[in-house]
PDB file of N, CA and C in Angstrom:
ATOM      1  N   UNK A   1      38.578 -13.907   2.674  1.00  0.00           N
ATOM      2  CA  UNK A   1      37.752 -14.642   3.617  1.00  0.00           C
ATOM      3  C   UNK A   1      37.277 -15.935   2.958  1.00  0.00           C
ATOM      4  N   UNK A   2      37.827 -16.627   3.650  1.00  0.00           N
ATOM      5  CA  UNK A   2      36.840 -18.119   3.154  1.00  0.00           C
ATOM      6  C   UNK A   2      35.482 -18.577   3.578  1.00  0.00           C
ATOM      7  N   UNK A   3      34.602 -19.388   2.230  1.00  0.00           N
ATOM      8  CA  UNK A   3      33.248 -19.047   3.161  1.00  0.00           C
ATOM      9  C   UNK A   3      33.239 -20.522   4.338  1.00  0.00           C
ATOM     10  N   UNK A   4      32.245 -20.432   4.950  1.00  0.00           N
ATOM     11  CA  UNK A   4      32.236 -21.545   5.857  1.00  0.00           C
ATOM     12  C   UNK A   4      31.593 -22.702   4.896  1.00  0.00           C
ATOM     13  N   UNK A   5      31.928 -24.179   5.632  1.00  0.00           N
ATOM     14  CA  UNK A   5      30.719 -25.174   4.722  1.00  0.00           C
ATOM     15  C   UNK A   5      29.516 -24.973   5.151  1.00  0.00           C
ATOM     16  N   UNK A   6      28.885 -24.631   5.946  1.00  0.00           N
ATOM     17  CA  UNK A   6      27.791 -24.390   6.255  1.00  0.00           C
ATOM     18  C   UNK A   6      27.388 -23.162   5.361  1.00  0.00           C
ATOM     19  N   UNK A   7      27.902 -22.124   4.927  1.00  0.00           N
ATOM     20  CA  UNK A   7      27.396 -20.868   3.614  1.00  0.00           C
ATOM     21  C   UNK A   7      27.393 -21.667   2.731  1.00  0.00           C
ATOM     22  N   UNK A   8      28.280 -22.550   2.654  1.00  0.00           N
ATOM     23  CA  UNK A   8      28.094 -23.084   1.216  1.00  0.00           C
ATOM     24  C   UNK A   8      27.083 -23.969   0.530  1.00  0.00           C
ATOM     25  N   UNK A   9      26.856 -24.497   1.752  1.00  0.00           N
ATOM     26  CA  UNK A   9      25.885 -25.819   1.788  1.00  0.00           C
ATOM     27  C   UNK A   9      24.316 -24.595   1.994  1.00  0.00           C
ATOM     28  N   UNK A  10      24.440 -24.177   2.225  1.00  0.00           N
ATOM     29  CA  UNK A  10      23.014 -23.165   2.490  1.00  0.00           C
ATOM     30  C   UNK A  10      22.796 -22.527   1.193  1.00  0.00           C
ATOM     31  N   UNK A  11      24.166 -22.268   0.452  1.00  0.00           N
ATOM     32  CA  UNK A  11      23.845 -21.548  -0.765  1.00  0.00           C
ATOM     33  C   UNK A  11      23.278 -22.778  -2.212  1.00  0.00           C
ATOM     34  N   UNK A  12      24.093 -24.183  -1.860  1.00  0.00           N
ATOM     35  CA  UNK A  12      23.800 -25.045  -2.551  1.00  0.00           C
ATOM     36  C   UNK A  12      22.384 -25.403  -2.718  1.00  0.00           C
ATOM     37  N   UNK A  13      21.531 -25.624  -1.489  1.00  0.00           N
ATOM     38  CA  UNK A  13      20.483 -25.869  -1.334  1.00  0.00           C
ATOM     39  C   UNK A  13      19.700 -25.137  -1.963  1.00  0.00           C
ATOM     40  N   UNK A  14      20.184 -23.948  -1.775  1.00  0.00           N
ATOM     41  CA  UNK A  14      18.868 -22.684  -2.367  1.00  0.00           C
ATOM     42  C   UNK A  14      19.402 -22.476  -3.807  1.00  0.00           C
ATOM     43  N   UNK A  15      19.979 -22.414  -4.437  1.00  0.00           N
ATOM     44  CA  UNK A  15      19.862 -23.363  -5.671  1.00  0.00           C
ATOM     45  C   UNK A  15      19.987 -24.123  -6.312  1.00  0.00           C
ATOM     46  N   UNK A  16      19.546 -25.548  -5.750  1.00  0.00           N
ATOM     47  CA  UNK A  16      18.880 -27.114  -6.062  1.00  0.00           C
ATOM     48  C   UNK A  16      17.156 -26.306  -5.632  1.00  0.00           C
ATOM     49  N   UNK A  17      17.178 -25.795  -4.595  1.00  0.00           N
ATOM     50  CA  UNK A  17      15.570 -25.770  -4.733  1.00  0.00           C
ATOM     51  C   UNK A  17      15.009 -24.285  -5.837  1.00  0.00           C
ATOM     52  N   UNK A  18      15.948 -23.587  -6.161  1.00  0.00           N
ATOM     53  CA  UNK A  18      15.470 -22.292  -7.388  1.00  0.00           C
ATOM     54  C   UNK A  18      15.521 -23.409  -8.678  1.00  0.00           C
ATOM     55  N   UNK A  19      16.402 -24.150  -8.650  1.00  0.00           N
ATOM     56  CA  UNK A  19      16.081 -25.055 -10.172  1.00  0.00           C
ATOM     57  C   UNK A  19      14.632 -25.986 -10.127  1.00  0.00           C
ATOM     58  N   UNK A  20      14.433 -26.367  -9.099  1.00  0.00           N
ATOM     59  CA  UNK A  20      13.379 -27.241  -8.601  1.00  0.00           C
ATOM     60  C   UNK A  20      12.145 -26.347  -9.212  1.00  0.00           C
ATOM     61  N   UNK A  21      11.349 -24.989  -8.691  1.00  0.00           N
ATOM     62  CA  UNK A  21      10.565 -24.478  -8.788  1.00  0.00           C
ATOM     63  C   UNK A  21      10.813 -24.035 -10.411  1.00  0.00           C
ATOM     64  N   UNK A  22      11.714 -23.623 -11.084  1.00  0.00           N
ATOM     65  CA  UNK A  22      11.979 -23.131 -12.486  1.00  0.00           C
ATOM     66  C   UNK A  22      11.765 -24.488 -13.055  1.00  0.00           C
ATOM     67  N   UNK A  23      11.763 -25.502 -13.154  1.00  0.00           N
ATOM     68  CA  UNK A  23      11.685 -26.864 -13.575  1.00  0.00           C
ATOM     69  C   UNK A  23      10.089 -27.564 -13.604  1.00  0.00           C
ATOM     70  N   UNK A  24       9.284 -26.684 -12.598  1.00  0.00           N
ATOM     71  CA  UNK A  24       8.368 -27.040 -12.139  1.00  0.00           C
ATOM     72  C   UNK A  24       7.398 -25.918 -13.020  1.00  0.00           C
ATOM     73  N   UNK A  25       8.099 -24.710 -13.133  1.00  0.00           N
ATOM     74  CA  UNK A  25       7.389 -23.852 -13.821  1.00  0.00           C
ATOM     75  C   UNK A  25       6.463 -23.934 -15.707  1.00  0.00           C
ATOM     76  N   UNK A  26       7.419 -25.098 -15.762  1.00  0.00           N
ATOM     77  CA  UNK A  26       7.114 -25.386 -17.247  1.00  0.00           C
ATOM     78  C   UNK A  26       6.545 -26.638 -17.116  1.00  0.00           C
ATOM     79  N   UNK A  27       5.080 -26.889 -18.025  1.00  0.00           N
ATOM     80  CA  UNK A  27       4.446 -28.045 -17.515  1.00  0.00           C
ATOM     81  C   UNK A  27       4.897 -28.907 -18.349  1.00  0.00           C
ATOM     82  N   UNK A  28       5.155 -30.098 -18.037  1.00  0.00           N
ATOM     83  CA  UNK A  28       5.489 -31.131 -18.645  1.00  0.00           C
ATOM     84  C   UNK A  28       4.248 -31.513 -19.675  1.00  0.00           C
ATOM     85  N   UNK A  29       4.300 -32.240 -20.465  1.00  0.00           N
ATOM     86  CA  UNK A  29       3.090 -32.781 -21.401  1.00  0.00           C
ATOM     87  C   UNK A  29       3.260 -33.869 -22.153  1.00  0.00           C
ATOM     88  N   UNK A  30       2.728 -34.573 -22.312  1.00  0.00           N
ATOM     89  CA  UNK A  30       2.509 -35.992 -22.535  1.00  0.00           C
ATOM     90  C   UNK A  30       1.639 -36.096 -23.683  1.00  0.00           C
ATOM     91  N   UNK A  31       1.852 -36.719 -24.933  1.00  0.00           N
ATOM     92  CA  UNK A  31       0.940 -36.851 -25.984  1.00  0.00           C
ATOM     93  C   UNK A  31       1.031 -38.305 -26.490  1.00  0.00           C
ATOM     94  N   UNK A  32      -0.516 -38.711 -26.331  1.00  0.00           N
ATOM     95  CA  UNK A  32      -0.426 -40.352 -26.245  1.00  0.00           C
ATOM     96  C   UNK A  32      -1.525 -40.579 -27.464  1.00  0.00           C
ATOM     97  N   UNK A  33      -1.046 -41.808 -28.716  1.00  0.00           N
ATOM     98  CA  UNK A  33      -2.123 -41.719 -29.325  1.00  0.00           C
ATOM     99  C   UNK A  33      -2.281 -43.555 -29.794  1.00  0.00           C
ATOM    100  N   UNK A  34      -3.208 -43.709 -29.939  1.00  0.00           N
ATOM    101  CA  UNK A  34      -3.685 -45.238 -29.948  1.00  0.00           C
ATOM    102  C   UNK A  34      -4.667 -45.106 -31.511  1.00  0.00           C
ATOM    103  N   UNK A  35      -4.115 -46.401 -31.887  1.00  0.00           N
ATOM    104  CA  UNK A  35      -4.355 -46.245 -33.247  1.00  0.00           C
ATOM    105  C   UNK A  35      -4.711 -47.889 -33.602  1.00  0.00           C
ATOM    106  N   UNK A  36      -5.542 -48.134 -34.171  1.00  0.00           N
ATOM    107  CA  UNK A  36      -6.442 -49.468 -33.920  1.00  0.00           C
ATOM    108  C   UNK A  36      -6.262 -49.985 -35.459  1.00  0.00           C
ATOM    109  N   UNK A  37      -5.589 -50.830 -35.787  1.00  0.00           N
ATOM    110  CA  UNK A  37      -5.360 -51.333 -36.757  1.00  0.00           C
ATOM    111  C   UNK A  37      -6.434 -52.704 -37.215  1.00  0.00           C
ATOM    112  N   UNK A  38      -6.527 -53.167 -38.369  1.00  0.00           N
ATOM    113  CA  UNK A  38      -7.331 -53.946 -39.273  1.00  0.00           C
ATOM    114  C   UNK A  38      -7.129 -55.787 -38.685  1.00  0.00           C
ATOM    115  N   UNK A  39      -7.816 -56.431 -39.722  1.00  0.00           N
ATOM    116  CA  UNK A  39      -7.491 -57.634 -39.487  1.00  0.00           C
ATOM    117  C   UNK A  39      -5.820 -58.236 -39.835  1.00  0.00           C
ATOM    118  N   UNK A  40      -5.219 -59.071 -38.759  1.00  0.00           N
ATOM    119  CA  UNK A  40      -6.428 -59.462 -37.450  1.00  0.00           C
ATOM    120  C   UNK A  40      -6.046 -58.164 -36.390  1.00  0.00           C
ATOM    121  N   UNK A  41      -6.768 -58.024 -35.617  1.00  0.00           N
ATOM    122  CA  UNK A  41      -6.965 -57.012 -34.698  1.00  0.00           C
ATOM    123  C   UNK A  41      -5.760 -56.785 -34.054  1.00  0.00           C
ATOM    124  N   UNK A  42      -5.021 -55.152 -34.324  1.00  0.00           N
ATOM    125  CA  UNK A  42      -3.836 -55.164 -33.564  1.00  0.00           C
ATOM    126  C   UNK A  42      -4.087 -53.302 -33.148  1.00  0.00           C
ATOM    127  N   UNK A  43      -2.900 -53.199 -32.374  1.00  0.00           N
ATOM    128  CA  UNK A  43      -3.105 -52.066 -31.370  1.00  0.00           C
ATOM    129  C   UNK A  43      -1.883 -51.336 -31.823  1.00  0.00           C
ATOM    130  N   UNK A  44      -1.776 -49.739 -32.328  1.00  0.00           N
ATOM    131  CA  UNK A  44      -0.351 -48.971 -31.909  1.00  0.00           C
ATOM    132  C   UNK A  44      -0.737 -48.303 -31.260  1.00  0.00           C
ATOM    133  N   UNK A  45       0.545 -47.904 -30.048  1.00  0.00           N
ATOM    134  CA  UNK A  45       0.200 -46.768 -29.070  1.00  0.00           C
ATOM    135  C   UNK A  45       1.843 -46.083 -29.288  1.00  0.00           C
ATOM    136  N   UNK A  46       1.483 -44.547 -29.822  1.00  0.00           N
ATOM    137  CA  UNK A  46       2.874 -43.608 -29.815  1.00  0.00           C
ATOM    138  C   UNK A  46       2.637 -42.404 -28.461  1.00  0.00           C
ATOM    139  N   UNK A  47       4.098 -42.732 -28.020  1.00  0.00           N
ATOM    140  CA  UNK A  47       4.140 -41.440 -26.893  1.00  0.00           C
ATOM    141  C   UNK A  47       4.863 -40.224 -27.229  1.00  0.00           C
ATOM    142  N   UNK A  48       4.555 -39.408 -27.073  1.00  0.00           N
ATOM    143  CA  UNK A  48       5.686 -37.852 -27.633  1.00  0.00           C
ATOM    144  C   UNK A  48       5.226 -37.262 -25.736  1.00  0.00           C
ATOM    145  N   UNK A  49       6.904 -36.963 -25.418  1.00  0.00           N
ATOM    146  CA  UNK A  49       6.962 -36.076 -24.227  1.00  0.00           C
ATOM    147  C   UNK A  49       7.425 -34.985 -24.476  1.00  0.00           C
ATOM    148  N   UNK A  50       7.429 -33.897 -24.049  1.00  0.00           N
ATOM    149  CA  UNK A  50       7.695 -32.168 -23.875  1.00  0.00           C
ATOM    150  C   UNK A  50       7.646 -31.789 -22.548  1.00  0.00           C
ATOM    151  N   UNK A  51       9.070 -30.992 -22.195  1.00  0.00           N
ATOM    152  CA  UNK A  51       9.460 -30.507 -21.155  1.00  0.00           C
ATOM    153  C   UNK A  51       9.179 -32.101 -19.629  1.00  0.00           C
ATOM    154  N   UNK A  52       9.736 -32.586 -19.943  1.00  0.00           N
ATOM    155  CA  UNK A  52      10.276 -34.121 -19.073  1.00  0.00           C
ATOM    156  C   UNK A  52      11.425 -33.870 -18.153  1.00  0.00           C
ATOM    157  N   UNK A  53      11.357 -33.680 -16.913  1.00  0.00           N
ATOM    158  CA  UNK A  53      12.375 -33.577 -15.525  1.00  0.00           C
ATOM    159  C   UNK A  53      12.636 -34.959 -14.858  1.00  0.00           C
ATOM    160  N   UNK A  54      13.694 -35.136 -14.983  1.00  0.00           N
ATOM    161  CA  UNK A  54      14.788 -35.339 -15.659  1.00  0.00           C
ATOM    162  C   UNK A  54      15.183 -35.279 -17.494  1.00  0.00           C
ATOM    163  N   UNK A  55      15.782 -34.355 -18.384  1.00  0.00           N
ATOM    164  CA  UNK A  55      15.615 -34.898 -19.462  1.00  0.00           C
ATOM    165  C   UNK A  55      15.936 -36.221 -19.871  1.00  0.00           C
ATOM    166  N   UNK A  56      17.015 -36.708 -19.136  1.00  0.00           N
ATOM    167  CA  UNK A  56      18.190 -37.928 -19.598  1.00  0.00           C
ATOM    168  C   UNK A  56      17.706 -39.033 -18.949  1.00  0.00           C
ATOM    169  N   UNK A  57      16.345 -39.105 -18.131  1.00  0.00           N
ATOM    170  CA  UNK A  57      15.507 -40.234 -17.467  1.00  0.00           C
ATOM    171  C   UNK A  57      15.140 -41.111 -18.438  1.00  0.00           C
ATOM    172  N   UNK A  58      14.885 -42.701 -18.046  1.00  0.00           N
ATOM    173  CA  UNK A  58      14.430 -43.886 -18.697  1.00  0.00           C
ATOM    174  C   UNK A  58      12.883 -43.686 -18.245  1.00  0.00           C
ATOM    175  N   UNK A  59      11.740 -43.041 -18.665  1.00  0.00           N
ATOM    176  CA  UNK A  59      10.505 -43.509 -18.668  1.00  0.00           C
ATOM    177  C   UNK A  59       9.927 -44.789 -19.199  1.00  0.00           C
ATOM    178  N   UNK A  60       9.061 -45.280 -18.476  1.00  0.00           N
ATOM    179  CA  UNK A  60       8.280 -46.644 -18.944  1.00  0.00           C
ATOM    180  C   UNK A  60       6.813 -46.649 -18.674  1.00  0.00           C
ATOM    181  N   UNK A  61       6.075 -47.176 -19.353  1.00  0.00           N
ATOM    182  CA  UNK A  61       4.643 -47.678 -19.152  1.00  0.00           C
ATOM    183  C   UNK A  61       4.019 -49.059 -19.243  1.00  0.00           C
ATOM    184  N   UNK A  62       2.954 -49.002 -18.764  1.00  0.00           N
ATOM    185  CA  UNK A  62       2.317 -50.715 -18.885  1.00  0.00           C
ATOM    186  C   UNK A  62       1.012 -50.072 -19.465  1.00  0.00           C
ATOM    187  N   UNK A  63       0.985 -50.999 -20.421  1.00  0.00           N
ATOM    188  CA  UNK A  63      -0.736 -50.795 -21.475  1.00  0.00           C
ATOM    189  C   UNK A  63      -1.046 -51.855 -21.027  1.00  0.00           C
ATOM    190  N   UNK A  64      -2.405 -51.575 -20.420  1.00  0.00           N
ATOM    191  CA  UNK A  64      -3.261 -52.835 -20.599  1.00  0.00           C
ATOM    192  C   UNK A  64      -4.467 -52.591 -20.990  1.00  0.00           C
ATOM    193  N   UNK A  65      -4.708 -53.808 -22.054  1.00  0.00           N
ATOM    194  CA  UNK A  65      -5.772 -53.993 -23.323  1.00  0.00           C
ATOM    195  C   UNK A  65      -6.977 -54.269 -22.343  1.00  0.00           C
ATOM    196  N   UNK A  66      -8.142 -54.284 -22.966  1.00  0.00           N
ATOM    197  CA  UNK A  66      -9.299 -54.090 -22.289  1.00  0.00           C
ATOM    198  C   UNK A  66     -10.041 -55.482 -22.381  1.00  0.00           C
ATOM    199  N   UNK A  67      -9.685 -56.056 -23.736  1.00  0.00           N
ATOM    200  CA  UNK A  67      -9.815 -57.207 -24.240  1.00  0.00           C
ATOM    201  C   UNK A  67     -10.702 -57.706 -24.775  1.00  0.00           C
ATOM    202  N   UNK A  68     -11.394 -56.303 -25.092  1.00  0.00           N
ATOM    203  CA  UNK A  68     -12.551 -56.442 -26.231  1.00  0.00           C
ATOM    204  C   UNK A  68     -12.115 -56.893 -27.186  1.00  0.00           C
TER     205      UNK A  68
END
């Protein structure tokens, strides 16, 4: 028996959405640390991510200084 596209496509869905919730199950976490350097006045900021959905994604941020 062959299945129909419609079984198939019903079975696809329901797991894209079982990976979705298992993906979701593990919290992502973000570790951000800012580190204030000497004269003249300069700024490091390091990011470390854990458990990130998509792994193979381009993340980006915008820092903005306060300007003290």
């Amino acid at each position: 028996m062959v299945p129909s596209t419609l079984s198939i496509r019903s079975a696809l869905s329901l797991v894209v959405g079982l990976s979705l919730v298992a993906a979701c199950a593990n919290a992502a976490e973000l570790r951000l640390r800012c580190e204030q350097r000497g004269s003249p006045a300069r700024s490091k900021i390091s990011v470390d991510g854990k458990n990130l959905f998509p792994r193979n994604a381009m993340y980006s941020a915008r820092i903005v200084s306060s300007g003290r």
